[in-house]
Protein backbone atom coordinates (compact mmCIF):
# COMPACT_ATOMS: atom_id res chain seq x y z
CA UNK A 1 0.00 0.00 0.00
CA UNK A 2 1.32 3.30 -0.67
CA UNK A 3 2.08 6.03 1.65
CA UNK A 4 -0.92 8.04 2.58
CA UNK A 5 -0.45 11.79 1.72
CA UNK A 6 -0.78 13.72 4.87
CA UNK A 7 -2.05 17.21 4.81
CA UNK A 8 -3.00 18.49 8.53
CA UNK A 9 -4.44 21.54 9.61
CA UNK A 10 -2.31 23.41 12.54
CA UNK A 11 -3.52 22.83 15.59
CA UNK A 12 -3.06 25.72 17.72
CA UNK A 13 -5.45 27.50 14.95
CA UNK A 14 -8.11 25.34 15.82
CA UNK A 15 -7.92 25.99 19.93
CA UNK A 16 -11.17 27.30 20.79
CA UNK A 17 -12.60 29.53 24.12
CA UNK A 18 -14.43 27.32 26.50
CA UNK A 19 -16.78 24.94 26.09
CA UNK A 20 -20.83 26.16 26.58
CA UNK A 21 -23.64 24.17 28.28
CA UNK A 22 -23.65 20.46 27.24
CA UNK A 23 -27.51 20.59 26.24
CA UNK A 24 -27.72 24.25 24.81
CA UNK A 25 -25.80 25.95 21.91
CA UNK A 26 -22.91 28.58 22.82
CA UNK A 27 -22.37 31.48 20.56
CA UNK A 28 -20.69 30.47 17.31
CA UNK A 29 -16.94 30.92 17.35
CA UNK A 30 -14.88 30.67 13.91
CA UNK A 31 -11.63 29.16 13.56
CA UNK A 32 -9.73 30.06 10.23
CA UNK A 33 -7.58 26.86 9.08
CA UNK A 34 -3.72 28.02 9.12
CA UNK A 35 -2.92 29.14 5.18
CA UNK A 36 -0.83 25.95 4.94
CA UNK A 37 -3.53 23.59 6.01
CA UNK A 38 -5.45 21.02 4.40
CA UNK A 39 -6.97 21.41 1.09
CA UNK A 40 -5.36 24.79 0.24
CA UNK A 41 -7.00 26.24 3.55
CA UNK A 42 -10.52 26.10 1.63
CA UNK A 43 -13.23 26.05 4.73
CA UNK A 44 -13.85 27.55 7.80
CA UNK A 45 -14.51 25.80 10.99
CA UNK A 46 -16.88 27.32 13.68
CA UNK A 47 -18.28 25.60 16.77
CA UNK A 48 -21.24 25.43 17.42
CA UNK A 49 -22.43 23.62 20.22
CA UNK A 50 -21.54 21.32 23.35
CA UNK A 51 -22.63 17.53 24.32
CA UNK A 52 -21.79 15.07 26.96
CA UNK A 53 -20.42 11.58 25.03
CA UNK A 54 -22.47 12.29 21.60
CA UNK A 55 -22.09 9.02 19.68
CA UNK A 56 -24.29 9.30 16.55
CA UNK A 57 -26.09 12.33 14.57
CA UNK A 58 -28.51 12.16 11.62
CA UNK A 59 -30.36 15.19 9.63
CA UNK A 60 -33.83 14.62 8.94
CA UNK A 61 -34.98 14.73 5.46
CA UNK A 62 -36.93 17.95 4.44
CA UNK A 63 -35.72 20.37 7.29
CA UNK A 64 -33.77 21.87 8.99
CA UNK A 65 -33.47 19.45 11.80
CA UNK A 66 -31.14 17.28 13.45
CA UNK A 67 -31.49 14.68 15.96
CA UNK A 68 -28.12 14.17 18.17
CA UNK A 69 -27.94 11.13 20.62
CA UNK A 70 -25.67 11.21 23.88
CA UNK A 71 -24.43 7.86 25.02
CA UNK A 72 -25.53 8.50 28.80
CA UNK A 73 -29.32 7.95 27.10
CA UNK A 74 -30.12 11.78 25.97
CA UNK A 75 -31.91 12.13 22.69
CA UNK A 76 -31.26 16.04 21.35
CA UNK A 77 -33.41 18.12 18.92
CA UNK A 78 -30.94 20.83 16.97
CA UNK A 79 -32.18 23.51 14.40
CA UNK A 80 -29.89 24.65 12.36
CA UNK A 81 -28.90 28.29 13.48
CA UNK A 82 -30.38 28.06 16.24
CA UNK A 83 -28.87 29.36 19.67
CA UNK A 84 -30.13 25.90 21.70
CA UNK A 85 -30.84 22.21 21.41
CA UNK A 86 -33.69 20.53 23.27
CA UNK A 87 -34.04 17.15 24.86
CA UNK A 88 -36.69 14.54 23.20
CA UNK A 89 -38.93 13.14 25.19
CA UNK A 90 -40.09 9.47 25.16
CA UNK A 91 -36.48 8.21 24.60
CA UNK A 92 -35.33 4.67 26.42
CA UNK A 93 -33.45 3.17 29.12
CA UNK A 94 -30.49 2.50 28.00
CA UNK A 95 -27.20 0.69 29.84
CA UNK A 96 -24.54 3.07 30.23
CA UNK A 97 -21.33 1.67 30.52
CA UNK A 98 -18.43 1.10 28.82
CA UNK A 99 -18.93 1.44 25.00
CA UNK A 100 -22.30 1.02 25.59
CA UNK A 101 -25.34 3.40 25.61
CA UNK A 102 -27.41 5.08 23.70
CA UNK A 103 -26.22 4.54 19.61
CA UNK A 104 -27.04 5.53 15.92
CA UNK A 105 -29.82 7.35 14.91
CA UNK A 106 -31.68 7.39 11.26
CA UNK A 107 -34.58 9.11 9.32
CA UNK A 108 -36.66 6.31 8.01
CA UNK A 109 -36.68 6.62 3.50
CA UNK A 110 -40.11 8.12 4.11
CA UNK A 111 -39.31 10.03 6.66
CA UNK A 112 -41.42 13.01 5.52
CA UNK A 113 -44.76 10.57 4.83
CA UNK A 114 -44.60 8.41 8.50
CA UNK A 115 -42.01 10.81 10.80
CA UNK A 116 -40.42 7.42 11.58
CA UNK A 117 -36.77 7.45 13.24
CA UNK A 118 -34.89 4.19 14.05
CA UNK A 119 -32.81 4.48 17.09
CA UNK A 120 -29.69 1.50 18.67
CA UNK A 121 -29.13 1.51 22.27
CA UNK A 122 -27.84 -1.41 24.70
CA UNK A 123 -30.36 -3.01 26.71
CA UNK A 124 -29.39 -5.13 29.57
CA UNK A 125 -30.25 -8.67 30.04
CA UNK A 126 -30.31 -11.30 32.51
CA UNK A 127 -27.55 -11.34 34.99
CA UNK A 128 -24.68 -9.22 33.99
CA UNK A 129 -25.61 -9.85 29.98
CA UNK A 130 -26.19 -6.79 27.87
CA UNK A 131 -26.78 -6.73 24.20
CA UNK A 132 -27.20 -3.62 21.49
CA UNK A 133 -31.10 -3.46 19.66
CA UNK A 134 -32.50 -1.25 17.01
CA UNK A 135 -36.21 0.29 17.60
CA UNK A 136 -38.31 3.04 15.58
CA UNK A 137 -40.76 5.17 16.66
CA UNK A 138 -42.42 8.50 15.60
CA UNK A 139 -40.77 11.89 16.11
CA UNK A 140 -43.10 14.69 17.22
CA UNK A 141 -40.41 17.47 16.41
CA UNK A 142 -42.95 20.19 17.93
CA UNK A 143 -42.17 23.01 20.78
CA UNK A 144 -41.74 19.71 23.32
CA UNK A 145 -40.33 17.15 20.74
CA UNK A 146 -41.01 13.72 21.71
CA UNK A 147 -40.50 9.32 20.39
CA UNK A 148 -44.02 7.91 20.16
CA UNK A 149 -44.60 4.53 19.99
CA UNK A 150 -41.02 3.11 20.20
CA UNK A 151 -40.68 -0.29 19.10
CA UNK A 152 -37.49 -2.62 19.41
CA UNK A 153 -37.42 -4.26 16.12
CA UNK A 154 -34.12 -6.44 16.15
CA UNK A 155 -31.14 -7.68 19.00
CA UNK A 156 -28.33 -8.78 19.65
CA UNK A 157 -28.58 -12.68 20.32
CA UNK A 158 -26.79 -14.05 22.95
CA UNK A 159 -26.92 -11.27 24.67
CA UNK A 160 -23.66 -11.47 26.55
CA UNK A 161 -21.00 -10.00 29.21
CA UNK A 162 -18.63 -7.41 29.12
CA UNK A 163 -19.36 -3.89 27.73
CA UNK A 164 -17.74 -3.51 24.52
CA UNK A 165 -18.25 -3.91 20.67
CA UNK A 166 -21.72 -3.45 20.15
CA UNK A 167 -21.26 -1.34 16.98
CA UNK A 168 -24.91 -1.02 16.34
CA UNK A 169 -24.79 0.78 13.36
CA UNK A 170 -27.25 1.49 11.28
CA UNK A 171 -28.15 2.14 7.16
CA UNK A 172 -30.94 1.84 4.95
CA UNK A 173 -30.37 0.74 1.48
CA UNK A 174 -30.56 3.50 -1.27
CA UNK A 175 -33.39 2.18 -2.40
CA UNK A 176 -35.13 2.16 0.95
CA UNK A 177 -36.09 -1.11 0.90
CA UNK A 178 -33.42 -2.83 3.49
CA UNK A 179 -32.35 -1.97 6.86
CA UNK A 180 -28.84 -2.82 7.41
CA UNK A 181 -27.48 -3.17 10.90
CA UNK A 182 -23.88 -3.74 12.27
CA UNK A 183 -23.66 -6.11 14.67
CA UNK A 184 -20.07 -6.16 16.75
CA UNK A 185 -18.57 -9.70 18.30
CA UNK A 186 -18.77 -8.18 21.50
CA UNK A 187 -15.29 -9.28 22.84
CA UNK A 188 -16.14 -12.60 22.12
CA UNK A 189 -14.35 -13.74 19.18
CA UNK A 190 -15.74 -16.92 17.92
CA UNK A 191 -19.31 -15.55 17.69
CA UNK A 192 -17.96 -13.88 14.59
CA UNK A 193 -17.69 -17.03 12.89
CA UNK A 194 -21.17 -18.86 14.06
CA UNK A 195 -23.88 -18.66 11.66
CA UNK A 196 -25.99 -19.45 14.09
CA UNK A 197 -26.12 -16.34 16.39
CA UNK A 198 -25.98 -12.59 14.97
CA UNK A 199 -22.63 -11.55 16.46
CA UNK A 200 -20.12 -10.03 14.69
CA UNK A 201 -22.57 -9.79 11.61
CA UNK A 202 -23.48 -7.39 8.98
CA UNK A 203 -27.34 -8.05 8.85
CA UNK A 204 -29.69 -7.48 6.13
CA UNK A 205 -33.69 -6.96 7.58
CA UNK A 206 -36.95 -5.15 6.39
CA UNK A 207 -37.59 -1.92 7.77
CA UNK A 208 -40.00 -3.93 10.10
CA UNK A 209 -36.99 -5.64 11.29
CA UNK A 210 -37.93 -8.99 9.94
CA UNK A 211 -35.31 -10.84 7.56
CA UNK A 212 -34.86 -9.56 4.43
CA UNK A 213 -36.10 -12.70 1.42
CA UNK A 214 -33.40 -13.53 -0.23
CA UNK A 215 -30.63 -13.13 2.15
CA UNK A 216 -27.65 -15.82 1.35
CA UNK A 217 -28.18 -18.33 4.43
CA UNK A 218 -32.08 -17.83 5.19
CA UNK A 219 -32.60 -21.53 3.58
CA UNK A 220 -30.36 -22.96 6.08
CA UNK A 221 -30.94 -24.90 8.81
CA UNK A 222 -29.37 -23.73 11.71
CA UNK A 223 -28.22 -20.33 10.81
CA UNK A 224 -29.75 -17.11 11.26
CA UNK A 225 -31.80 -15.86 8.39
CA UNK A 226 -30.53 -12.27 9.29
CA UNK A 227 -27.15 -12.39 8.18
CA UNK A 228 -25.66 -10.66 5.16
CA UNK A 229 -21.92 -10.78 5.83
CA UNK A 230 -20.41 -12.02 9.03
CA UNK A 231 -16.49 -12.57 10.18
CA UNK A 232 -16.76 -8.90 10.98
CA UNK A 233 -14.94 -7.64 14.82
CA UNK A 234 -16.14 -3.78 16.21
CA UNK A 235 -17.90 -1.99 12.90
CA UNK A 236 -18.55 1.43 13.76
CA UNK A 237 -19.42 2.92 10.20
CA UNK A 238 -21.44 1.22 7.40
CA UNK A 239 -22.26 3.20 4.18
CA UNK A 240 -23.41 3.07 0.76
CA UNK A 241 -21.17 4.99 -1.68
CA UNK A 242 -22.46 6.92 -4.74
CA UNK A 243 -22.30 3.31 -6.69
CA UNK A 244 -24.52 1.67 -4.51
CA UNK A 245 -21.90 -0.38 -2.99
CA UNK A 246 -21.86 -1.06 0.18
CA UNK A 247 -18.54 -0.15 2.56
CA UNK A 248 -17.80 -0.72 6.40
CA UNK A 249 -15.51 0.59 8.93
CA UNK A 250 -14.12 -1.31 11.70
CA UNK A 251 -11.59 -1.56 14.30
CA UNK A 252 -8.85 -3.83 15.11
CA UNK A 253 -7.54 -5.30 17.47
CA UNK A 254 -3.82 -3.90 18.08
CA UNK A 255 -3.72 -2.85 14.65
CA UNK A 256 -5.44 -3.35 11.73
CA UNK A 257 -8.64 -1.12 11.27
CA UNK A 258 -10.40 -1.97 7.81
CA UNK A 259 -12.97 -0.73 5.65
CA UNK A 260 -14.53 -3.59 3.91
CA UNK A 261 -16.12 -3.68 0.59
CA UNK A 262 -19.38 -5.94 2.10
CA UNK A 263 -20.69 -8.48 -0.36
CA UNK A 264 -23.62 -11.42 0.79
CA UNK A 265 -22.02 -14.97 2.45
CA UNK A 266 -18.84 -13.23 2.47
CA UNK A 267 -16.52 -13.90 5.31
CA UNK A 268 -14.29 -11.55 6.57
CA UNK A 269 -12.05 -13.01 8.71
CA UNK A 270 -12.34 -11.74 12.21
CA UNK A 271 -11.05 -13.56 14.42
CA UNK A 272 -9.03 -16.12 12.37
CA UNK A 273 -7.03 -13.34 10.75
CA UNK A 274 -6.38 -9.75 11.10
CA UNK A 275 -3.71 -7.24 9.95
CA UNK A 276 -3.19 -6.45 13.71
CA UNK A 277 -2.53 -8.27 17.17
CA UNK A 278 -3.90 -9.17 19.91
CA UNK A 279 -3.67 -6.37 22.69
CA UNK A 280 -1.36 -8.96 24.32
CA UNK A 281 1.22 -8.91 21.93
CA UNK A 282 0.10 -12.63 20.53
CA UNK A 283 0.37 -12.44 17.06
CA UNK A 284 -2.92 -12.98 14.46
CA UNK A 285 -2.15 -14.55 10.93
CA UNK A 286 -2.18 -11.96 8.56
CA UNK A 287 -5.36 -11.56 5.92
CA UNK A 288 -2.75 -12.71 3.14
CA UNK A 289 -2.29 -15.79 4.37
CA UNK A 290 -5.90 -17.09 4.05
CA UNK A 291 -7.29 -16.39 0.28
CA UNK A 292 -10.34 -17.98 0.89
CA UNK A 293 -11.62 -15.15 3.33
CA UNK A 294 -13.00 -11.50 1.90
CA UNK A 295 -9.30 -8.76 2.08
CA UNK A 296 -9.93 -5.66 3.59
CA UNK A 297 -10.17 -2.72 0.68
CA UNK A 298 -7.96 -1.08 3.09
CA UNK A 299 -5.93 -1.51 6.47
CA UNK A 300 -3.97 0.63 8.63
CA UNK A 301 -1.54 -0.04 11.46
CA UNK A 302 -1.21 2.16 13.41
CA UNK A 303 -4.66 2.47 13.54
CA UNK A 304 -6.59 5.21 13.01
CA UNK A 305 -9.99 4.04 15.80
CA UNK A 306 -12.87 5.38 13.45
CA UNK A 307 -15.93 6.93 14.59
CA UNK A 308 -18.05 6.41 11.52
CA UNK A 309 -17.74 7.00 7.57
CA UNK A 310 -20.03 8.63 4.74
CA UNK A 311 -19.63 8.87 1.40
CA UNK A 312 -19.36 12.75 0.26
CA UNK A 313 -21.82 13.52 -2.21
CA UNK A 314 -22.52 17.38 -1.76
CA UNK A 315 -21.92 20.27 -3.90
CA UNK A 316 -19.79 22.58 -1.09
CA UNK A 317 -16.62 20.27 -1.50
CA UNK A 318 -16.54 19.31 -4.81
CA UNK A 319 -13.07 18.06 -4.81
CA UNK A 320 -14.52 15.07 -2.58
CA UNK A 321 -17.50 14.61 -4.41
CA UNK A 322 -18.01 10.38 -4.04
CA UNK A 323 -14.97 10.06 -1.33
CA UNK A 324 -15.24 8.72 1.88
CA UNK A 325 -14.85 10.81 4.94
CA UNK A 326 -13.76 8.95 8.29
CA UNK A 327 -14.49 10.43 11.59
CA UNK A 328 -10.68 9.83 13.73
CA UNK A 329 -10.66 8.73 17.15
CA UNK A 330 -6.93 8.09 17.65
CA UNK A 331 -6.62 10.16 14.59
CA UNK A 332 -7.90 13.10 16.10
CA UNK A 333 -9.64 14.38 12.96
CA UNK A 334 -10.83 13.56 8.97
CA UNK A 335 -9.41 10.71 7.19
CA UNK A 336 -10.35 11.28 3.44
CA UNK A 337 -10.39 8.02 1.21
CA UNK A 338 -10.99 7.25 -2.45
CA UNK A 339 -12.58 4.37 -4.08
CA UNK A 340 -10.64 2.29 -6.84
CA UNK A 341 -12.34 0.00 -8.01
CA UNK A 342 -12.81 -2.68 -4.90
CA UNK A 343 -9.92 -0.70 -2.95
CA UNK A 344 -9.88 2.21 -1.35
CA UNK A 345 -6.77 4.30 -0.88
CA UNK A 346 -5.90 6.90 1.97
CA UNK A 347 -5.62 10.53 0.25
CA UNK A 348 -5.49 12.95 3.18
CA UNK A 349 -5.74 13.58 7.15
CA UNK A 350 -7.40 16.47 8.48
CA UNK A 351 -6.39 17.09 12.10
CA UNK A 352 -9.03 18.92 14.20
CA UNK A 353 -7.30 18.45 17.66
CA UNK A 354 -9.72 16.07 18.93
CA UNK A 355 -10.97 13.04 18.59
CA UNK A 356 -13.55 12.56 16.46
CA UNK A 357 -16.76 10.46 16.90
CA UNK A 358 -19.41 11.67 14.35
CA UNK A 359 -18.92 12.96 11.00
CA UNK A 360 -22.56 13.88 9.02
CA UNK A 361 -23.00 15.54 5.46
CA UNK A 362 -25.95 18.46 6.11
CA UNK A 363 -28.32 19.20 3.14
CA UNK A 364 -26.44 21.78 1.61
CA UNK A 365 -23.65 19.75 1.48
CA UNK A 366 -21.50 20.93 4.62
CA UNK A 367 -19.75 19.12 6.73
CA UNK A 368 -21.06 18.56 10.53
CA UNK A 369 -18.49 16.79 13.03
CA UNK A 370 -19.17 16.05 16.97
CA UNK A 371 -15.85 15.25 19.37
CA UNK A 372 -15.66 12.46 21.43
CA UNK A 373 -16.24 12.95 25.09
CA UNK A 374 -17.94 15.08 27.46
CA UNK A 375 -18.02 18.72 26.68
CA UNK A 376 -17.71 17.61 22.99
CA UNK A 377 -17.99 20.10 20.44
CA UNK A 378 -20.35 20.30 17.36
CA UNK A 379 -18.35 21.97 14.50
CA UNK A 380 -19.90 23.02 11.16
CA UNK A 381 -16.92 22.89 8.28
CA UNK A 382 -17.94 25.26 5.30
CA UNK A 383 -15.94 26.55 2.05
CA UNK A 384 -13.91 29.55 2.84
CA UNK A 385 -15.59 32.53 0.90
């Protein structure tokens, strides 16, 4: 793999004043990338708002609205230019701790016929089991916004211990007819590779959350009718690119984060091989050594922990028009990717400063990013006029 090119923005430019309230907008603040920065210093960057561990963010289709989720189990109601979010009422228990919480959030296709939104959380089970599940309900966006008849539609099975890789991602197909959902191996390992549970899965359903017809193992006996793709590990991003292809995101263990071209009954590997280690130091045979299992379009090592991916397909950047853009964890900003053919190839970092858990494309083709953490930022990226 070639060298990635690496094009940063200076960081001291993009030190801000303090952080505002974590549910309410603070007065917008623009940072002006350093001349030298990234993309021939072509956008602006102004905050706009705080929140406490945001994990996912979604526009809905026909407004000006945003929905926001915080992992602690807050569901957040933003207008665009407006001076203060507001908390949605209605929303779910969820279990806090660890990775886990409150997830993604999506319009539903016909959003603007039914108001539907589908919602991921983690729900605790029996014992000290826990396990991620996907629900929709209506949004009432008026002056008290408010989830009416929520309805968990899919999960995790086993639910399991432990508190991490859930993923619990979510993506409808472009035609609207399928609901994908990411489904992590929880720690676990060899649930990756069992057909019969949905661990460490990409799953293909109806937007009822039944099994999609026609998936590639629902005339088995045996295996779970759900499953589209499965040797998957922690997949934090899944998204259709301008192509209709579908891509994931997901991290390694010690190395080796991937973005996976995802094709039906393919296996990808996780955990019999890997381009990283275990955290241990015990090595993992590499993906080259097993040809019968799906490559990764793309690995990296050292990693760069991904928050989630889109495809850019706006008319404010046009220089990225059908790229991918990653939100960085450990990479503390933008990781910009291009497709060729059934690779993908690393083409620039943007540093931000922080880490990076939420990147989201707004309807006039802007660029919306939320930090990891509490007292995370919401920062609006815009051409430089």
């Amino acid at each position: 793999m070639t060298n990635p090119i690496l094009k940063t923005l200076s960081p001291l430019a993009l030190l801000l004043a303090s952080c505002g309230s974590s549910i309410s907008a603070q007065d917008p603040a623009v940072v002006e990338p350093d001349a030298a920065g990234s993309a021939g210093a072509s956008f602006a960057i102004t905050d706009i708002a705080t929140f406490n561990e945001p994990w996912a963010m979604t526009f809905l289709p026909g407004t000006d609205l945003a929905l926001i989720t915080e992992k602690k189990g807050a569901l957040k109601l933003w207008r665009e230019g407006a001076s203060s979010v507001v908390d949605v009422r209605g929303v779910p228990q969820v279990a806090y701790a660890g990775q886990g919480g409150f997830g993604d959030v999506v319009a539903a296709p016909d959003y603007a016929k039914t108001g539907l939104v589908y919602l991921s959380w983690v729900e605790a089970g029996d014992g000290d089991t826990r396990g991620a599940v996907v629900a929709r309900a209506k949004l009432n966006p008026g002056e008290t916004p408010s989830i009416e008849g929520l309805t968990i539609i899919w999960r995790q099975f086993p639910k399991v211990t432990g508190r991490g890789h859930y993923s619990h991602r979510i993506a409808f197909s472009p035609d609207g007819k399928y609901l994908f959902v990411t489904s992590g191996d929880r720690q676990k390992f060899a649930p990756a590779q069992d057909l019969s549970v949905n661990l460490g899965k990409v799953l293909r359903l109806m937007p009822d959350g039944k099994p999609a017809p026609g998936n590639p193992f629902a005339d088995k006996d045996g295996v779970s009718p759900q499953i589209w793709s499965y040797g998957h590990r922690n997949l934090l991003g899944i998204a259709f690119s301008p192509d209709g292809r579908l891509w994931d995101i997901e991290h390694g263990p010690a190395g080796g984060d991937e973005i996976n071209l995802v094709q039906p009954a393919k296996n990808y590997g996780w955990p019999l091989v890997s381009d990283g280690d275990h955290y241990d130091g015990k090595p993992i045979p590499r993906n080259v050594t097993r040809p019968d299992l799906a490559k990764p379009a793309i690995s990296w090592n050292p990693v760069i922990a991904p928050g989630n991916m889109i495809f850019y397909t706006g008319g404010a950047f046009p220089e990225w028009q059908g790229q991918g853009l990653i939100a960085g964890l450990a990479s503390g900003g933008i990781v910009r990717v291009g497709i060729e053919g059934d690779a993908i190839r690393e083409l620039e970092r943007i540093d931000l400063g922080n880490r990076i858990r939420e990147i989201e494309q707004a309807p006039d083709g802007t660029i919306y990013v939320l930090e990891d953490g509490e007292g995370a930022k919401l920062r609006h990226i815009t051409p430089k006029r």
